[in-house]
Protein backbone atom coordinates (compact mmCIF):
# COMPACT_ATOMS: atom_id res chain seq x y z
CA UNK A 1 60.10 7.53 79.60
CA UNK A 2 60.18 9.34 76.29
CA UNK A 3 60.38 6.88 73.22
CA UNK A 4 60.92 7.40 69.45
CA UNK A 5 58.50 5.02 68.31
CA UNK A 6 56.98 1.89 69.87
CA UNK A 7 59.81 -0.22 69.81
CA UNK A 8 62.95 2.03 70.40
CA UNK A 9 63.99 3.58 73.60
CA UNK A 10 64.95 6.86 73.57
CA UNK A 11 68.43 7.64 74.96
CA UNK A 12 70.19 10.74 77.00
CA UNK A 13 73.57 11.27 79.14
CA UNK A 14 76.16 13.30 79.39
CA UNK A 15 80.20 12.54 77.61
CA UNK A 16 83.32 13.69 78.82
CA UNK A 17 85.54 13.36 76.16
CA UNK A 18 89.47 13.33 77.75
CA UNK A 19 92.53 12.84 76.75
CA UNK A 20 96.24 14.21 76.34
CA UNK A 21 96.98 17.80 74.98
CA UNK A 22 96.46 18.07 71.17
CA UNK A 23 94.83 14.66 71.31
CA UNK A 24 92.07 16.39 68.73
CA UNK A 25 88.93 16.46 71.52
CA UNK A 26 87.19 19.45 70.39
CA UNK A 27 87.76 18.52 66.63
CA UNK A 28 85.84 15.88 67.42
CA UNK A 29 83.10 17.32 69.41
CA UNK A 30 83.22 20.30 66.59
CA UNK A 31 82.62 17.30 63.84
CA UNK A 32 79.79 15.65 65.46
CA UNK A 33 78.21 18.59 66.03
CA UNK A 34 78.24 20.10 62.84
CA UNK A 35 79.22 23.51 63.89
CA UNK A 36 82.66 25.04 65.74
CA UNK A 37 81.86 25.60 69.60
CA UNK A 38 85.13 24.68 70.70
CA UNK A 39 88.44 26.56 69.23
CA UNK A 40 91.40 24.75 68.19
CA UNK A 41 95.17 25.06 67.40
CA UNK A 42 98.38 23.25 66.70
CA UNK A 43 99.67 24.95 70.33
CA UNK A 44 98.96 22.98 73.64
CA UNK A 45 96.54 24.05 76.31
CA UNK A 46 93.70 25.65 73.36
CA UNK A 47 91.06 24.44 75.78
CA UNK A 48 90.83 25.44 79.44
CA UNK A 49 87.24 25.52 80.31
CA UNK A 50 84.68 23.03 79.92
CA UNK A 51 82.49 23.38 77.14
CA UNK A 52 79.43 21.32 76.31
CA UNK A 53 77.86 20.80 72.86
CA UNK A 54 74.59 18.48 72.81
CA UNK A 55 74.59 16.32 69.72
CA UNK A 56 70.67 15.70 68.42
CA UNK A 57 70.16 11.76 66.83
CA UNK A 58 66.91 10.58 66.02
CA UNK A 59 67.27 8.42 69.10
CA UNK A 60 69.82 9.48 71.80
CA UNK A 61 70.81 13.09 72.68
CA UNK A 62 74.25 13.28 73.95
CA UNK A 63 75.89 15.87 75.48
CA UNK A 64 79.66 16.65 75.08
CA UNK A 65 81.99 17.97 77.89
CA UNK A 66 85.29 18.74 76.04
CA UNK A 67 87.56 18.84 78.63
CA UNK A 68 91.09 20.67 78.69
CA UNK A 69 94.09 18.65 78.24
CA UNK A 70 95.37 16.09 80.84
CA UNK A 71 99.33 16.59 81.66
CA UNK A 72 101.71 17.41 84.19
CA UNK A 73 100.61 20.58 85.36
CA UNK A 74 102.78 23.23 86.40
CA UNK A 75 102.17 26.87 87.30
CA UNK A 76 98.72 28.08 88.98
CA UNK A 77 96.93 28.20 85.18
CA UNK A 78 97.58 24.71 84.07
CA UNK A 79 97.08 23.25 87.62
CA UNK A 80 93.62 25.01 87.49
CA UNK A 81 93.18 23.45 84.02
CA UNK A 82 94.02 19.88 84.80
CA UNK A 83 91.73 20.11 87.82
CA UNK A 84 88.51 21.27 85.40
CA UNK A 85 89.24 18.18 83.25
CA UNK A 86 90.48 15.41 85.95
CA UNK A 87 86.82 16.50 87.90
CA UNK A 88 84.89 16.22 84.56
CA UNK A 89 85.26 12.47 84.62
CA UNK A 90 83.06 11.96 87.90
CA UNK A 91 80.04 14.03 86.69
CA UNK A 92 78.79 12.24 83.24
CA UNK A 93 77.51 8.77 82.36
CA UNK A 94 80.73 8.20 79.93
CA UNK A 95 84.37 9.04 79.36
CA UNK A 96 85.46 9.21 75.65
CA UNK A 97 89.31 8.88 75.66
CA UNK A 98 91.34 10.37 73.25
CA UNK A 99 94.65 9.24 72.21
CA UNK A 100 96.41 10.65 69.29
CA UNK A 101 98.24 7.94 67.43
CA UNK A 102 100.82 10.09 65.97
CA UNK A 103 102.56 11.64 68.84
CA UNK A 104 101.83 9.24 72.35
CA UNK A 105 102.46 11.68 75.56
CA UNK A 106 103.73 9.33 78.05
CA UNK A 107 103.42 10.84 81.19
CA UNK A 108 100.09 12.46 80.31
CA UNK A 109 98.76 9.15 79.44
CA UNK A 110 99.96 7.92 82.68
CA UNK A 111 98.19 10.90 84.96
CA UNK A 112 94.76 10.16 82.51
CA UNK A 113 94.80 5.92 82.86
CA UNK A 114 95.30 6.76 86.94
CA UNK A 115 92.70 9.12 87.27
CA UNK A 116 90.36 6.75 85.65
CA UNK A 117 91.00 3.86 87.16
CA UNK A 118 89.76 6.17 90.47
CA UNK A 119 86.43 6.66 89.27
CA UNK A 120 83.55 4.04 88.13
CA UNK A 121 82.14 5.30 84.81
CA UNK A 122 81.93 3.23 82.07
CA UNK A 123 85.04 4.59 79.20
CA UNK A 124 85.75 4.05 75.59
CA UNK A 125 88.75 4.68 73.53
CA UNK A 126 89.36 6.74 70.15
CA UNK A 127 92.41 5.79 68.53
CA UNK A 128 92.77 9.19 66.26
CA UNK A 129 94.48 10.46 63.57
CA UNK A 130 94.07 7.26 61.64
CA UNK A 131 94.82 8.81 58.68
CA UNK A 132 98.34 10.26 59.26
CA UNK A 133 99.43 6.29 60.44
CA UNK A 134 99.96 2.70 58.68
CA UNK A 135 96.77 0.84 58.97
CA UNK A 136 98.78 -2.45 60.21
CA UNK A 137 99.99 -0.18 63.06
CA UNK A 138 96.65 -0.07 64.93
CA UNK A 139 95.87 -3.24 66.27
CA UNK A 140 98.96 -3.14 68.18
CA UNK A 141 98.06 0.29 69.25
CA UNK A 142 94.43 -1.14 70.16
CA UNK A 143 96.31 -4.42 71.96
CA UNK A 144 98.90 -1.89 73.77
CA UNK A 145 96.12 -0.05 75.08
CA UNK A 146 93.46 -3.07 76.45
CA UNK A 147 96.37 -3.95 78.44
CA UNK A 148 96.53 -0.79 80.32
CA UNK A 149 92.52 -0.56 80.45
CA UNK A 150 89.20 -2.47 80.44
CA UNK A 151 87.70 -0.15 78.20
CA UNK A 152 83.88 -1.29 77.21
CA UNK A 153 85.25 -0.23 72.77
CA UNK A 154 88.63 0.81 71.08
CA UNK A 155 87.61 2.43 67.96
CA UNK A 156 90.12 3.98 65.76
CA UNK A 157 88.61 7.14 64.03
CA UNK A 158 89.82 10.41 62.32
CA UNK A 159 88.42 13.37 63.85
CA UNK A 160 89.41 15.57 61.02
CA UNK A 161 88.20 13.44 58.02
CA UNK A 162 85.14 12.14 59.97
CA UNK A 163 86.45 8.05 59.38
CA UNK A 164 84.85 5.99 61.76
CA UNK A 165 82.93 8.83 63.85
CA UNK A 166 79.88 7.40 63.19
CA UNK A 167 81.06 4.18 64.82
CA UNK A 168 82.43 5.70 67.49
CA UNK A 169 78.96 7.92 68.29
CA UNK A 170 76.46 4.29 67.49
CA UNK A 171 78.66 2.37 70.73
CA UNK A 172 78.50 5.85 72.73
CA UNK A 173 74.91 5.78 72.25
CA UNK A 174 74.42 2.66 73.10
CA UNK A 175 75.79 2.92 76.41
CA UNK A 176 73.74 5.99 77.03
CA UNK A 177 70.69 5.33 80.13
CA UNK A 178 67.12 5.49 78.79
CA UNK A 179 65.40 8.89 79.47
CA UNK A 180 64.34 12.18 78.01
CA UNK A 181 66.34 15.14 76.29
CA UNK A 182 68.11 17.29 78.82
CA UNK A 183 67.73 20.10 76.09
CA UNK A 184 65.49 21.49 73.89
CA UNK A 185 66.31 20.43 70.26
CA UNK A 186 67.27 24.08 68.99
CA UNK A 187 70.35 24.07 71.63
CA UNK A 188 74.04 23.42 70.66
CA UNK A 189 75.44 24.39 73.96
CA UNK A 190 74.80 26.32 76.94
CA UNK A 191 77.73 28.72 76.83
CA UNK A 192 76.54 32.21 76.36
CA UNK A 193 77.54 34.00 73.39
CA UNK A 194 79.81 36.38 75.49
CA UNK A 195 82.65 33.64 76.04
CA UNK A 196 82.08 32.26 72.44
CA UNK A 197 83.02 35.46 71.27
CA UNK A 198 86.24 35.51 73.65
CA UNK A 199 87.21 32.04 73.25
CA UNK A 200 87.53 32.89 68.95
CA UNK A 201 89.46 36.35 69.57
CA UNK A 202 92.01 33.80 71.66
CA UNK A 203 91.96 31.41 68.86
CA UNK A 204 93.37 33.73 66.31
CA UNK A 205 96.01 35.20 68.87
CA UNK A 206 97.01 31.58 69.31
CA UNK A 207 97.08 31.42 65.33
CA UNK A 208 98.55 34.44 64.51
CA UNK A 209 101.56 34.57 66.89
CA UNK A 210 104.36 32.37 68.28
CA UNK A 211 105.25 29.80 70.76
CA UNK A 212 105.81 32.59 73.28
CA UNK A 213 101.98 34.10 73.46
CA UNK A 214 99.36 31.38 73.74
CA UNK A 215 100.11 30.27 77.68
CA UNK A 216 99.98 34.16 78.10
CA UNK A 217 96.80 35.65 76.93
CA UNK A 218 93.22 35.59 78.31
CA UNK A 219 90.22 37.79 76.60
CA UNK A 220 87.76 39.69 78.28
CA UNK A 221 84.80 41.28 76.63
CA UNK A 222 84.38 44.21 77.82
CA UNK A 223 80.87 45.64 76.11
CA UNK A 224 78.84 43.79 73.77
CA UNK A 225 75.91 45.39 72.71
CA UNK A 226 73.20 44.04 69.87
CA UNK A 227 71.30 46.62 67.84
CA UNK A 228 68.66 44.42 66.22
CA UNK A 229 67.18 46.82 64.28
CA UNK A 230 70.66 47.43 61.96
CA UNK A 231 71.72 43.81 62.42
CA UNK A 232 74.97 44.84 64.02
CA UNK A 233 76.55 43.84 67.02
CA UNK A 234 79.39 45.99 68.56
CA UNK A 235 81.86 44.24 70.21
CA UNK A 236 84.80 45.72 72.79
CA UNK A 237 87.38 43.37 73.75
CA UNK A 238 90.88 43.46 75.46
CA UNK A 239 93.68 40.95 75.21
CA UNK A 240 95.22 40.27 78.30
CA UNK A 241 99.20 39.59 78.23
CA UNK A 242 101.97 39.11 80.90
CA UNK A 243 105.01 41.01 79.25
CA UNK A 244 105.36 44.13 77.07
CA UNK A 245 107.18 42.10 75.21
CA UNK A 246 104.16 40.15 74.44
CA UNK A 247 102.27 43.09 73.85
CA UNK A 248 104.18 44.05 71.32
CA UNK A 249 103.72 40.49 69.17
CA UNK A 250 100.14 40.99 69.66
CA UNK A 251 100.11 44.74 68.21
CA UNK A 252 102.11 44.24 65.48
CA UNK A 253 104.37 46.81 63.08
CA UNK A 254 102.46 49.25 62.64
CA UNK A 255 99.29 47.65 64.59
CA UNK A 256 99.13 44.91 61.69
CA UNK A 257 99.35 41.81 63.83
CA UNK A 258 96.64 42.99 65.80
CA UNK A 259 94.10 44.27 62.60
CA UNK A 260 94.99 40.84 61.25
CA UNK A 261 93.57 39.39 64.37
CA UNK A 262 90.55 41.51 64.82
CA UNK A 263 89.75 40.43 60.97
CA UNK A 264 89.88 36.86 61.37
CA UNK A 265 87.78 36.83 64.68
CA UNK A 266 85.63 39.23 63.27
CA UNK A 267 84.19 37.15 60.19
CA UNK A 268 84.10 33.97 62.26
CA UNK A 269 82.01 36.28 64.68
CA UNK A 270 79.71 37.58 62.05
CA UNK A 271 78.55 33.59 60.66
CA UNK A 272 78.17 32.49 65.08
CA UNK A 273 75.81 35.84 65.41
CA UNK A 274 74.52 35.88 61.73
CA UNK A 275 74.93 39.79 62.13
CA UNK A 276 77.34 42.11 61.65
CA UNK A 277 79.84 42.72 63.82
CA UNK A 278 81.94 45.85 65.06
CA UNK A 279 85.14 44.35 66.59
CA UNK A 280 87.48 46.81 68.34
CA UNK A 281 90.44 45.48 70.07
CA UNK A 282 92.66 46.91 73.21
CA UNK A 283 95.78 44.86 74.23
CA UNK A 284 96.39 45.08 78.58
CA UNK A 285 99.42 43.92 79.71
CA UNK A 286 98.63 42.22 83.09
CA UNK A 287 102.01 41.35 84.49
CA UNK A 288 102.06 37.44 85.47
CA UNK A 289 98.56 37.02 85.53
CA UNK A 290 98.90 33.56 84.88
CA UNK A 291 99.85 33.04 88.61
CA UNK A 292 97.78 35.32 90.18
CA UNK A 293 94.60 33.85 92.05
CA UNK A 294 92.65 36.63 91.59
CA UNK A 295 93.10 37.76 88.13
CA UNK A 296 92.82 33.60 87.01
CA UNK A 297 89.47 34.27 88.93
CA UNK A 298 88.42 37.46 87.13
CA UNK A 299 89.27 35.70 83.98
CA UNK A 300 87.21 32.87 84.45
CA UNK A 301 89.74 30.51 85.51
């Protein structure tokens, strides 16, 4: 058993953090860690895969499983997506529910409280987005909620002002087993930098464009090769859309939506790599891809 000193037992287990669409799970899991690993937007479905950040305290590692969003699934895509984060919550030591005070999602809500009352693991709750609500509004929200659930804590944080996180990541870690790391201290997750580098190009497409594109585009990087000796890192990627239509919101007048794209992800590129990067862009259109077993496959889903 691996201790911290002679009177504190050191702690380690894994945290699937769950909730609704938008609920703000990997703000959260980017705050604690101190570093982005896990893109966000405004637009549903951001997340689809599960992606794990470890968190390093002087006595507890815990490691993260942001999950995708929880909600009535429809289509092949969001069925597969729902599944990843429904069969999260049987593999960890702790579920982290999210709930975003601002904008409840009744029926998604509904699917997440079932689902958990189907498995054994111990859960909290994060009330978030404390700051964009009355304060004398969340002890009925808190009240509301231990009626639907014996959760073991209802804390009320905000994710993106860091309020009450610390809170919040003190009860986790208390729950946590006794036992030693699961990674070595210099890791922040275990996802290579390959789909890092995809899952940012899709952030700024979901950014940079309308409703209409983010449930239709998927990134594949297609060569990425790392020249040490210049500090450069060349990078071929191609944005994968279901209409032409779509591929010409990506592009741009002119090629400028796209540029503007390529820019954005480039930069954040260059500070995950600490290198420079070459970024070069191709837009695919992949008609109804989103449906199609073998190209949600290919893409990873």
């Amino acid at each position: 058993m691996t201790r911290t000193d002679k009177n504190t037992t050191f702690r380690s287990g894994f945290i699937a953090i769950a909730g609704a669409p938008n609920a703000g799970k990997s703000t959260l899991l980017n705050r604690i860690l101190g570093e982005k690993i896990s893109i966000t937007s405004k637009k549903p479905q951001t997340t689809r895969n599960r992606i794990l950040g470890v968190a390093h305290r002087p006595g507890s590692q815990m490691v993260f499983i942001d999950t995708p969003g929880v909600h009535q699934a429809r289509g092949k895509l969001n069925v597969r997506i729902v599944d990843v984060a429904l069969t999260a919550l049987g593999d960890v030591d702790l579920v982290l529910l999210m709930v975003d005070l601002t904008a409840p999602d009744p029926p998604s809500e509904e699917l997440l409280v079932k689902a958990l009352k189907n498995q054994r693991r111990p859960v909290m709750l994060a009330l978030n987005k404390t700051d964009r609500v009355k304060k004398n509004t969340l002890l009925p929200a808190a009240e509301t909620w231990s009626g639907r659930y014996p959760f073991l804590e209802i804390i009320p944080v905000s994710a993106k002002h860091v309020s009450g996180v610390e809170t919040l990541l003190a009860a986790m870690e208390n729950t946590l087993p006794a036992g030693p790391p699961f990674f070595p201290e210099e890791s922040l997750t275990d996802l290579p930098y390959r789909f890092l580098v995809a899952e940012v190009i899709r952030e700024k497409a979901f950014r940079l464009t309308g409703q209409e594109i983010p449930y239709s585009v998927a990134v594949t990087i297609d060569t990425f090769k790392e020249n040490t000796k210049r500090n450069l890192t060349k990078i071929n990627a191609t944005i994968h859309v279901e209409r032409d239509s779509q591929k010409g919101i990506i592009i741009g007048k002119k090629g400028s939506k796209l540029k503007l794209i390529g820019e954005n992800a480039r930069k954040e590129i260059e500070q995950m790599l600490a290198t420079r990067v070459y970024l070069k862009l191709f837009v695919r259109v992949q008609k109804n891809w989103s449906q199609d077993t073998r190209a949600l496959r290919r893409f990873g889903y």
